[in-house]
Structure formats: C-alpha cells, structure tokens
Protein backbone atom coordinates (compact mmCIF):
# COMPACT_ATOMS: atom_id res chain seq x y z
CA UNK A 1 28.42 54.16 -7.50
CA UNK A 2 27.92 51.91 -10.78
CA UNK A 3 29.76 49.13 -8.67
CA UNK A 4 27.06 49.31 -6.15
CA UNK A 5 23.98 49.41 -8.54
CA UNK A 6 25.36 46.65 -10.01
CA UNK A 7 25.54 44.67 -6.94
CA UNK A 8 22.10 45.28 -5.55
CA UNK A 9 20.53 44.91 -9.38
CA UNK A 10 22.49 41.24 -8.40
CA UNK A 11 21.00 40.59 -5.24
CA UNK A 12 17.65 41.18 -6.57
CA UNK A 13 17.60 38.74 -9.61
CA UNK A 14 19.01 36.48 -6.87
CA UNK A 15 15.90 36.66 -4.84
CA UNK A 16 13.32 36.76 -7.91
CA UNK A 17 15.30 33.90 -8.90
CA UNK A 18 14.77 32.05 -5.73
CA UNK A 19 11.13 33.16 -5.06
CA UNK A 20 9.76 32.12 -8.91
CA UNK A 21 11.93 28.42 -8.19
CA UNK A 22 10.01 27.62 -4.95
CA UNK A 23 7.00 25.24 -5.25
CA UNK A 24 4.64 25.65 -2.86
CA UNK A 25 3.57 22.38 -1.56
CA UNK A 26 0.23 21.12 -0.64
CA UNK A 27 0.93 18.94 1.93
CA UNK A 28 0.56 20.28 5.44
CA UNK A 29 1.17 18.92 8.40
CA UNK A 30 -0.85 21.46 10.72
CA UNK A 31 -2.22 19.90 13.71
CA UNK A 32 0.13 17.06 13.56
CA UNK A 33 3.69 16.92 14.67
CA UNK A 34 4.09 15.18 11.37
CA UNK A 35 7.45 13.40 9.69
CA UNK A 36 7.54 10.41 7.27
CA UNK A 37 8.93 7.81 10.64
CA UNK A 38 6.85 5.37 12.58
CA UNK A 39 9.33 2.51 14.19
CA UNK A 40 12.87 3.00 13.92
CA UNK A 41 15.56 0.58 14.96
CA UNK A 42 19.16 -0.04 16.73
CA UNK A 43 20.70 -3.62 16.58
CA UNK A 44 23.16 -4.67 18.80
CA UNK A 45 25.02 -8.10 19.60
CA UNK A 46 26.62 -8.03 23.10
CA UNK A 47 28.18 -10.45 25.86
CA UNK A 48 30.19 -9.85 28.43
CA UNK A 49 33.72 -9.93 27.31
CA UNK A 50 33.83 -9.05 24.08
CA UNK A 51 33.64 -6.39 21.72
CA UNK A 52 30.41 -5.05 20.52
CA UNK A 53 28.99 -7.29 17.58
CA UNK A 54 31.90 -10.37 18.17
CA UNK A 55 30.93 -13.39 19.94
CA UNK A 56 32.85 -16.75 20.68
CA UNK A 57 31.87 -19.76 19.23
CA UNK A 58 31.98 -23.25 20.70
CA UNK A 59 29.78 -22.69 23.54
CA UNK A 60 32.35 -20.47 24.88
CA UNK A 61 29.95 -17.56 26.40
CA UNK A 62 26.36 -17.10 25.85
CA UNK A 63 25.31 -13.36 24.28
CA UNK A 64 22.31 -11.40 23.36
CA UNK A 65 20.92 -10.04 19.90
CA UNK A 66 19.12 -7.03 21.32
CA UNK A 67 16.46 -4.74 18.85
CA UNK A 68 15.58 -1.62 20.35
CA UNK A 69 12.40 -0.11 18.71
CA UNK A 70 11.63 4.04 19.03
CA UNK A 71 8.00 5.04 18.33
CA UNK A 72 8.88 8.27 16.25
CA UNK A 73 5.29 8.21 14.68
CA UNK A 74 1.47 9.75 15.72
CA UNK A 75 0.54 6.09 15.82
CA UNK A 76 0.04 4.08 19.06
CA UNK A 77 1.67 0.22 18.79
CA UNK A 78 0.12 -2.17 21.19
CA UNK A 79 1.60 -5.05 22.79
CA UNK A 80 1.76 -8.12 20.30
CA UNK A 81 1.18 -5.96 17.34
CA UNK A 82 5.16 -5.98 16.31
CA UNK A 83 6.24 -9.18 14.46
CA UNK A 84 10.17 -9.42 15.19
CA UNK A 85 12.01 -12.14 12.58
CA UNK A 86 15.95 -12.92 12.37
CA UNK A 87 17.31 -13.56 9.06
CA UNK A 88 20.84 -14.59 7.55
CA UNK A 89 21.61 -16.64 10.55
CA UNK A 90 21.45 -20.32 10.94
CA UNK A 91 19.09 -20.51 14.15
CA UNK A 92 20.12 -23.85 15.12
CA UNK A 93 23.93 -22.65 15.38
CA UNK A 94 23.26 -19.56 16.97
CA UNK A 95 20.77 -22.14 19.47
CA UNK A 96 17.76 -19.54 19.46
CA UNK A 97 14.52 -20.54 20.99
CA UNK A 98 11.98 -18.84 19.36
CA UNK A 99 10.48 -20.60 16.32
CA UNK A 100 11.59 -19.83 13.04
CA UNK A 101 13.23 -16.66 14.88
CA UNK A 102 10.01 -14.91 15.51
CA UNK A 103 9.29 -12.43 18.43
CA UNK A 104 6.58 -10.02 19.28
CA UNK A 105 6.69 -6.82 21.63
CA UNK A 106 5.62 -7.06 24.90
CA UNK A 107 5.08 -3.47 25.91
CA UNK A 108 2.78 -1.03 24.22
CA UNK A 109 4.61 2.16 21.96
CA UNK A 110 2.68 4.91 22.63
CA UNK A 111 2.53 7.77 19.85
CA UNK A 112 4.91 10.98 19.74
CA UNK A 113 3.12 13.68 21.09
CA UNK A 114 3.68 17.58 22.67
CA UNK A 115 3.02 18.62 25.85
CA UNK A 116 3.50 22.27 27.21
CA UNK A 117 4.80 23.28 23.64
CA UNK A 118 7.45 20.66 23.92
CA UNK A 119 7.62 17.14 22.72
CA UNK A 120 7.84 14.32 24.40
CA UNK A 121 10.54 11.84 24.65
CA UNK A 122 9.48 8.95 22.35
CA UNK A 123 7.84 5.35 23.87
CA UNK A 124 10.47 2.78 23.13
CA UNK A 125 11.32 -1.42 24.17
CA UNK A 126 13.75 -3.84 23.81
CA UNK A 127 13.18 -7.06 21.74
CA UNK A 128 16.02 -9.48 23.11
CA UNK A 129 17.16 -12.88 21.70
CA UNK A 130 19.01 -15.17 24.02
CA UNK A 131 21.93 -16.99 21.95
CA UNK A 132 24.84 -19.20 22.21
CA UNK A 133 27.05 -20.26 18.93
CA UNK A 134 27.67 -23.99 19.42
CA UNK A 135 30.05 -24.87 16.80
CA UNK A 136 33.94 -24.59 16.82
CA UNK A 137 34.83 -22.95 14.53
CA UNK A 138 38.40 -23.09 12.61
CA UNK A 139 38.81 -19.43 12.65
CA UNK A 140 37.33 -16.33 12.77
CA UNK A 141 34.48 -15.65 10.86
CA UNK A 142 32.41 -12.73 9.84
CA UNK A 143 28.66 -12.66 8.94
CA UNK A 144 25.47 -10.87 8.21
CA UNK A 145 22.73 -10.69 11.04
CA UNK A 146 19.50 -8.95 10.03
CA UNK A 147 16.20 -8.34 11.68
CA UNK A 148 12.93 -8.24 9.72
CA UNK A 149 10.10 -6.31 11.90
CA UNK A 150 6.60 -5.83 11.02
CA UNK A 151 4.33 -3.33 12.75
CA UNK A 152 0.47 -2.64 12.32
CA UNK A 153 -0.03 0.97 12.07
CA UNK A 154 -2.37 4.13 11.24
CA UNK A 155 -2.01 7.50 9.43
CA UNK A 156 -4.88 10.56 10.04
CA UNK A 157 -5.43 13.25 7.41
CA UNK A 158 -7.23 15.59 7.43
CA UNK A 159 -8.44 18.55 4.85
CA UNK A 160 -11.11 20.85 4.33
CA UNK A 161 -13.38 20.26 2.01
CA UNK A 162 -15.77 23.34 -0.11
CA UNK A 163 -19.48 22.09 -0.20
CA UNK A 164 -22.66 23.88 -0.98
CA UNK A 165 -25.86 22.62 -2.62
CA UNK A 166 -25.78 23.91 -6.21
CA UNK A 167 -21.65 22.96 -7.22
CA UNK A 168 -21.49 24.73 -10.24
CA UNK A 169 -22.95 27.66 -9.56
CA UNK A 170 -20.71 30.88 -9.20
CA UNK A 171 -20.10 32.46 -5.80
CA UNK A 172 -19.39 35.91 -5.39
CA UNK A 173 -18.82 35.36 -0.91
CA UNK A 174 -17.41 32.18 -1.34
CA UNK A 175 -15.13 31.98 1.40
CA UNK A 176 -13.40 28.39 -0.30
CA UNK A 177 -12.95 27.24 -4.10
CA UNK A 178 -14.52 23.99 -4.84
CA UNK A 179 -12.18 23.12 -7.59
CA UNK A 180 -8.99 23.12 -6.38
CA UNK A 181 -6.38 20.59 -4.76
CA UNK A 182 -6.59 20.79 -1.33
CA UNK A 183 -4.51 21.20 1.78
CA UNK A 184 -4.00 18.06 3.67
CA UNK A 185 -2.52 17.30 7.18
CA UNK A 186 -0.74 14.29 7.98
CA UNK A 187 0.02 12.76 11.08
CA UNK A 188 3.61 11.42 11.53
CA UNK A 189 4.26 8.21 9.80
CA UNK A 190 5.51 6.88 6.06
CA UNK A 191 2.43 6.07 4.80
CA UNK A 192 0.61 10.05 3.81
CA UNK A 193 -1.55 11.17 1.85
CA UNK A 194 -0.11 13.54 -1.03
CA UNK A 195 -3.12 15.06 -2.97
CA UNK A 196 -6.47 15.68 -2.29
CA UNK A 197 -8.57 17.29 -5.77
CA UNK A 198 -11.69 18.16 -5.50
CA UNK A 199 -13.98 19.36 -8.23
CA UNK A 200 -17.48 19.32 -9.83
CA UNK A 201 -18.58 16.47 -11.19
CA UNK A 202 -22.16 17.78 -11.93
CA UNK A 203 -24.92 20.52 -10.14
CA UNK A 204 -25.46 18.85 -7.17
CA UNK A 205 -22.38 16.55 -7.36
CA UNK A 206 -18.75 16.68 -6.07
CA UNK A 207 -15.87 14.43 -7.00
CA UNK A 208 -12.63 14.15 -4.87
CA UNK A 209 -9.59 12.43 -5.63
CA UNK A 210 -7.71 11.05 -3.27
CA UNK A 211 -3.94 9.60 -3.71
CA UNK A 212 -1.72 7.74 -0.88
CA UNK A 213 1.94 7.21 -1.16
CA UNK A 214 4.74 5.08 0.82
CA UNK A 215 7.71 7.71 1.17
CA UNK A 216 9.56 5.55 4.19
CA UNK A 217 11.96 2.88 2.89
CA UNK A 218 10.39 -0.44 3.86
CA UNK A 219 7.15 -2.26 2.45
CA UNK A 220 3.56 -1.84 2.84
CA UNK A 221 0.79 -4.82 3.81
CA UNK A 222 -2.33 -5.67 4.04
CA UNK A 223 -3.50 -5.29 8.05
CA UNK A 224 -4.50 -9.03 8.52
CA UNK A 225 -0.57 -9.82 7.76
CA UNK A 226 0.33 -10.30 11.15
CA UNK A 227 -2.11 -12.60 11.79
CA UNK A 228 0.63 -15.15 9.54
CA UNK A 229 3.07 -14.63 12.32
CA UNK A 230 6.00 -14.03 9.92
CA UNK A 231 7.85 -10.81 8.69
CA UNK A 232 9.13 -11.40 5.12
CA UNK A 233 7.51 -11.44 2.18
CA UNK A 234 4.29 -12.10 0.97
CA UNK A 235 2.88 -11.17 -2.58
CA UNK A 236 -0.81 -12.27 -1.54
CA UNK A 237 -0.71 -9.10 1.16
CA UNK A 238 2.54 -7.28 -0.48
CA UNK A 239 1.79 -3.18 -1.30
CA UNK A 240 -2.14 -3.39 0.54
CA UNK A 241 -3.36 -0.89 2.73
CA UNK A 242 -7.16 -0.47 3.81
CA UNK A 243 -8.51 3.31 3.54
CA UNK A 244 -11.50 4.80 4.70
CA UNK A 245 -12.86 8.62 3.81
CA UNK A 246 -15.62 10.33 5.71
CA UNK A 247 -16.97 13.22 6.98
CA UNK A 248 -18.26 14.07 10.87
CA UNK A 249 -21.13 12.05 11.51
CA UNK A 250 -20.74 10.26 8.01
CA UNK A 251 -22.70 13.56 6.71
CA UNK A 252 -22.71 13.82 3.85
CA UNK A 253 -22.32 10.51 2.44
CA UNK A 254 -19.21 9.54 0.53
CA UNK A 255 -19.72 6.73 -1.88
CA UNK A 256 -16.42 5.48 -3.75
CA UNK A 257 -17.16 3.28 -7.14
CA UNK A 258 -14.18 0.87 -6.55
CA UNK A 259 -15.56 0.20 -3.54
CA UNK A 260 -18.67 -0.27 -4.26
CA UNK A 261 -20.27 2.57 -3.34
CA UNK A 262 -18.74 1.94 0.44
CA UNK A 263 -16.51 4.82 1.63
CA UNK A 264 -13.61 2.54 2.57
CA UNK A 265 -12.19 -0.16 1.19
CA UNK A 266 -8.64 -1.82 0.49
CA UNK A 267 -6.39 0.02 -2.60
CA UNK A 268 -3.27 -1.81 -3.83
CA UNK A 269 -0.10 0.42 -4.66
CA UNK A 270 2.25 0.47 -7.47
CA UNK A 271 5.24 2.04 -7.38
CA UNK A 272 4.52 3.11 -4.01
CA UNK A 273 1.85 5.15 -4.80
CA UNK A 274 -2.45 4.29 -5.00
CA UNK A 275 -5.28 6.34 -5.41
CA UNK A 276 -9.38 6.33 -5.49
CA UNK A 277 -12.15 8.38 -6.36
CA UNK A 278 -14.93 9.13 -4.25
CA UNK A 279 -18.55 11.42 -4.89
CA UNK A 280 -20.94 13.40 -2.62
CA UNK A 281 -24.41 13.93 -3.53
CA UNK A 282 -24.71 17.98 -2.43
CA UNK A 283 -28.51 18.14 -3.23
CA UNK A 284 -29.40 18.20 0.87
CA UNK A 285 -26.55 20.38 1.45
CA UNK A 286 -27.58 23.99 2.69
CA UNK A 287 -27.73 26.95 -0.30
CA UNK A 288 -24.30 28.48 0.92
CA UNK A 289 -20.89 27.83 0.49
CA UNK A 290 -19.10 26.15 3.45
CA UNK A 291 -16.10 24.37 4.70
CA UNK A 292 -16.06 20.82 5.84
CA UNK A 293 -13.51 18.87 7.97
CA UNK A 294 -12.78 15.45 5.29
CA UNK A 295 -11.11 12.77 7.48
CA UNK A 296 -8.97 10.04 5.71
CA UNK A 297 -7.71 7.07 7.49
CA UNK A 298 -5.10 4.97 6.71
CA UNK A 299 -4.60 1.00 8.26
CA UNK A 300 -1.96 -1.33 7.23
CA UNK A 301 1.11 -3.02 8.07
CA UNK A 302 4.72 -1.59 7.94
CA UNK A 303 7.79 -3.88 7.17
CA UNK A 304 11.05 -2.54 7.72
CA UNK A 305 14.48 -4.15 8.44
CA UNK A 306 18.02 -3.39 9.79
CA UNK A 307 21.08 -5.46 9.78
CA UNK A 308 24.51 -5.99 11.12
CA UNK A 309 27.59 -7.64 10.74
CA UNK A 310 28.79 -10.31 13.52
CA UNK A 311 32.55 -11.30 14.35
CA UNK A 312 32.62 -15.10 15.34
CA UNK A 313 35.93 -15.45 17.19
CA UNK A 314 37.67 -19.15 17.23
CA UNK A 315 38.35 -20.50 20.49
CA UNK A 316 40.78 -22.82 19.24
C-alpha cells in the first residue's frame, strides 16, 4: 500500500512539475497554416554517365547544375522575382552562359494552402544551368559548388486589438484587456512577428508595440534588392524589411513616430530582430469596449543558399 502512495504522490509532482515548466506562448498561428519556411532547395549535378555530383573534365560530356525550389510558405513567388547566383566555381571553366552566373525563375510559386481539410502539394520549378568543364585536368579533383538564391516575399499577421474611447477607464463587461501582449497569427514564412503589446499611453490614447524577427537561417533585404540583379551581399540593403500596420479601412488611424507619423515604413534589424512603436488616437472611438482585427504586413527580400560538393574526374 505505502509502495503505491508513494508512486502516485510521484506521478503527481511529475505532472505539477511539467505543467508550472510550460510557457505559454503568444504566438499563434490560427488562420494560417503557419511554419518558419518560404523557399527551400535541392541541388543536384547530373550527366548521363556518371555518378550523381561527378562530371568529366576536358570537354568530355556536357552536364547540368539543376536547383529545384519548393514553395513551403503562405507567400505567392512570381515569375522573375527569384534571383538564382552560382558561387565557388570558376564560370569560365565550367563554360556557363549566364552572366556572372545569374538566373531568374520562370514559372510562378504559388503559396501552400488547404483544401478540403487537407493541404496541398507545394508549387515548385527547376532552375537549370547548362555546363561543360573544358580543362584537362591531371587528376581527379573535388570542389565546392554553391547556389546563392534571393526571393521577394511577404508575411500577414494578424491580432486583435482592445479599443474603446476613454483607455484608462475601468471596465467591469470588458470582454478584452487593453494592456496586455497580444495574440498574433502568422502566416508561413521566416520572417514573423513575435510580440504585439499594447497599452495606454494616455485617456484617449493607445500605444502598441510591435517587434519582427528573422527565425529562418538565411539573410533579410531591403525589397528593391532584386532590382541589382545579384544574390550576395550587400550592406546598403543587408537586414531591411519594409512594414506596414493598419486597421480595416485604415480606421482608426495608426501613426508611428519613426515613421513619421506614416503607418508603414522601412525598420532595420539587429541581431535578427527590429521593432516600432505605433499610437491610435481613441477619442472618435465608440464609449464601449471592443475588439479590432490589427493587420501587419511584412515585404522584403529573403537570401538563402545551399551547396554541394562536385567530383571532377580526369580523362587522361
């Protein structure tokens, strides 16, 4: 008997143990299939006769270096907005036509999305370089191939905001708090929005803090970057992204200080992370407390990169 008192007084420190060390977290991605992927990426190196990833030099056999790009994200792509660069790779050797490596999509990636309850297989294309390695080489040689690609896209997020016209004074029916961090809902990308505050700033006043973070592993740019036609880095564009914050029907206003009192604007991240400030004058607002759809979008330009390693084999 003590043995099984003792057990169960186990099992339930166990699960107060568990239930005080779980955070809840604020970010929600209801509405949205959600995830922290846009583009991802397969490289390949093929000809006919050899191995995967081994090609012969001398002009023996022509080849292709093949990208395949998966739209995993709640953002469309359209044709021409993915900049495609090859890196570690002497161009001239490898006799590759494009200039200074560079490629662009041709076909449109259309977003992730669920019909019928289920999702969708994901829009994806083929970026394919035609090569040929021209000199003869001594003996076999291995080498790094990488791909730099570049890809304008979007995040939506959305949260409720908790407006009324007086802001500091006390509801009894209040059916939302006013001073609290909200819930937000991303769509499915690695640029999201991780806090949303909200709070008084005086009686007819409200304040709301919003903070953006990169949590994928390649770089964010300003949105004009493409327009350079290259896919490596830039500091003038480097960790840019343009925001905007609104409600339906722009009503009320949002006015943001860094922006100058515009509710969008660009923000530049450090350490992967950027935030702003916005207020909304409440003094039209009706006398009761209410809930409010806030809409925050994100624009920019996602780098990423993948690489592989490349067998030359000697013909000689």
């Amino acid at each position: 008997m003590k043995k099984s008192l003792t057990i169960l007084l186990i099992l339930l420190v166990s699960i107060f143990v568990v239930a005080c060390g779980t955070k809840s977290n604020n970010v929600s991605k209801t509405g949205f299939i959600g995830g922290k992927e846009g583009l991802i990426s397969t490289l390949s190196i093929s000809s006919s006769s050899t191995k995967a990833n081994e090609i012969f030099d001398n002009n023996a056999e022509p080849f292709q270096v093949a990208l395949n790009l998966k739209n995993k994200g709640e953002a469309t792509v359209k044709a021409g907005d993915v900049i495609i660069e090859l890196n570690g790779i002497d161009l001239s050797a490898f006799q590759i036509s494009e200039k200074d490596g560079v490629s662009k999509n041709l076909d449109q990636l259309d977003k992730s999305r669920v019909e019928g309850g289920k999702l969708l297989p994901v829009s994806e294309t083929n970026i394919v370089y035609n090569a040929n390695y021209k000199y003869n080489e001594p003996t076999d040689k291995t080498q790094d191939l990488g791909v730099n690609f570049c890809y304008k896209y979007q995040t939506l997020t959305t949260s409720d905001a908790c407006l009324r016209k007086d802001i500091t004074k006390t509801s009894t029916d209040a059916k939302c708090k006013v001073e609290e961090q909200k819930l937000a809902g991303n769509s499915g990308s690695p640029v999201q929005v991780t806090l949303i505050n909200e709070r008084p700033s005086s009686q007819n006043e409200v304040t709301f803090t919003v903070q953006v973070e990169n949590l994928g592993k390649g770089t964010v740019y300003d949105q004009s970057f493409l327009s350079k036609n290259k896919c490596h880095e830039d500091k003038d564009d480097k960790n840019k992204l343009h925001i905007s914050i609104n409600f339906p029907e722009n009503n009320p206003v949002i006015k943001c200080e860094r922006f100058g009192g515009s509710n969008e604007g660009t923000l530049t991240m450090f350490q992967n992370k950027a935030s702003v400030s916005c207020s909304v004058d409440t003094s039209s607002l009706q006398e009761t407390t209410f809930t409010k759809s806030l809409r925050v979008t994100s624009d920019y330009v996602y780098q990423d990169a993948i690489s592989t390693k490349i067998v030359i084999k000697s013909t000689s």
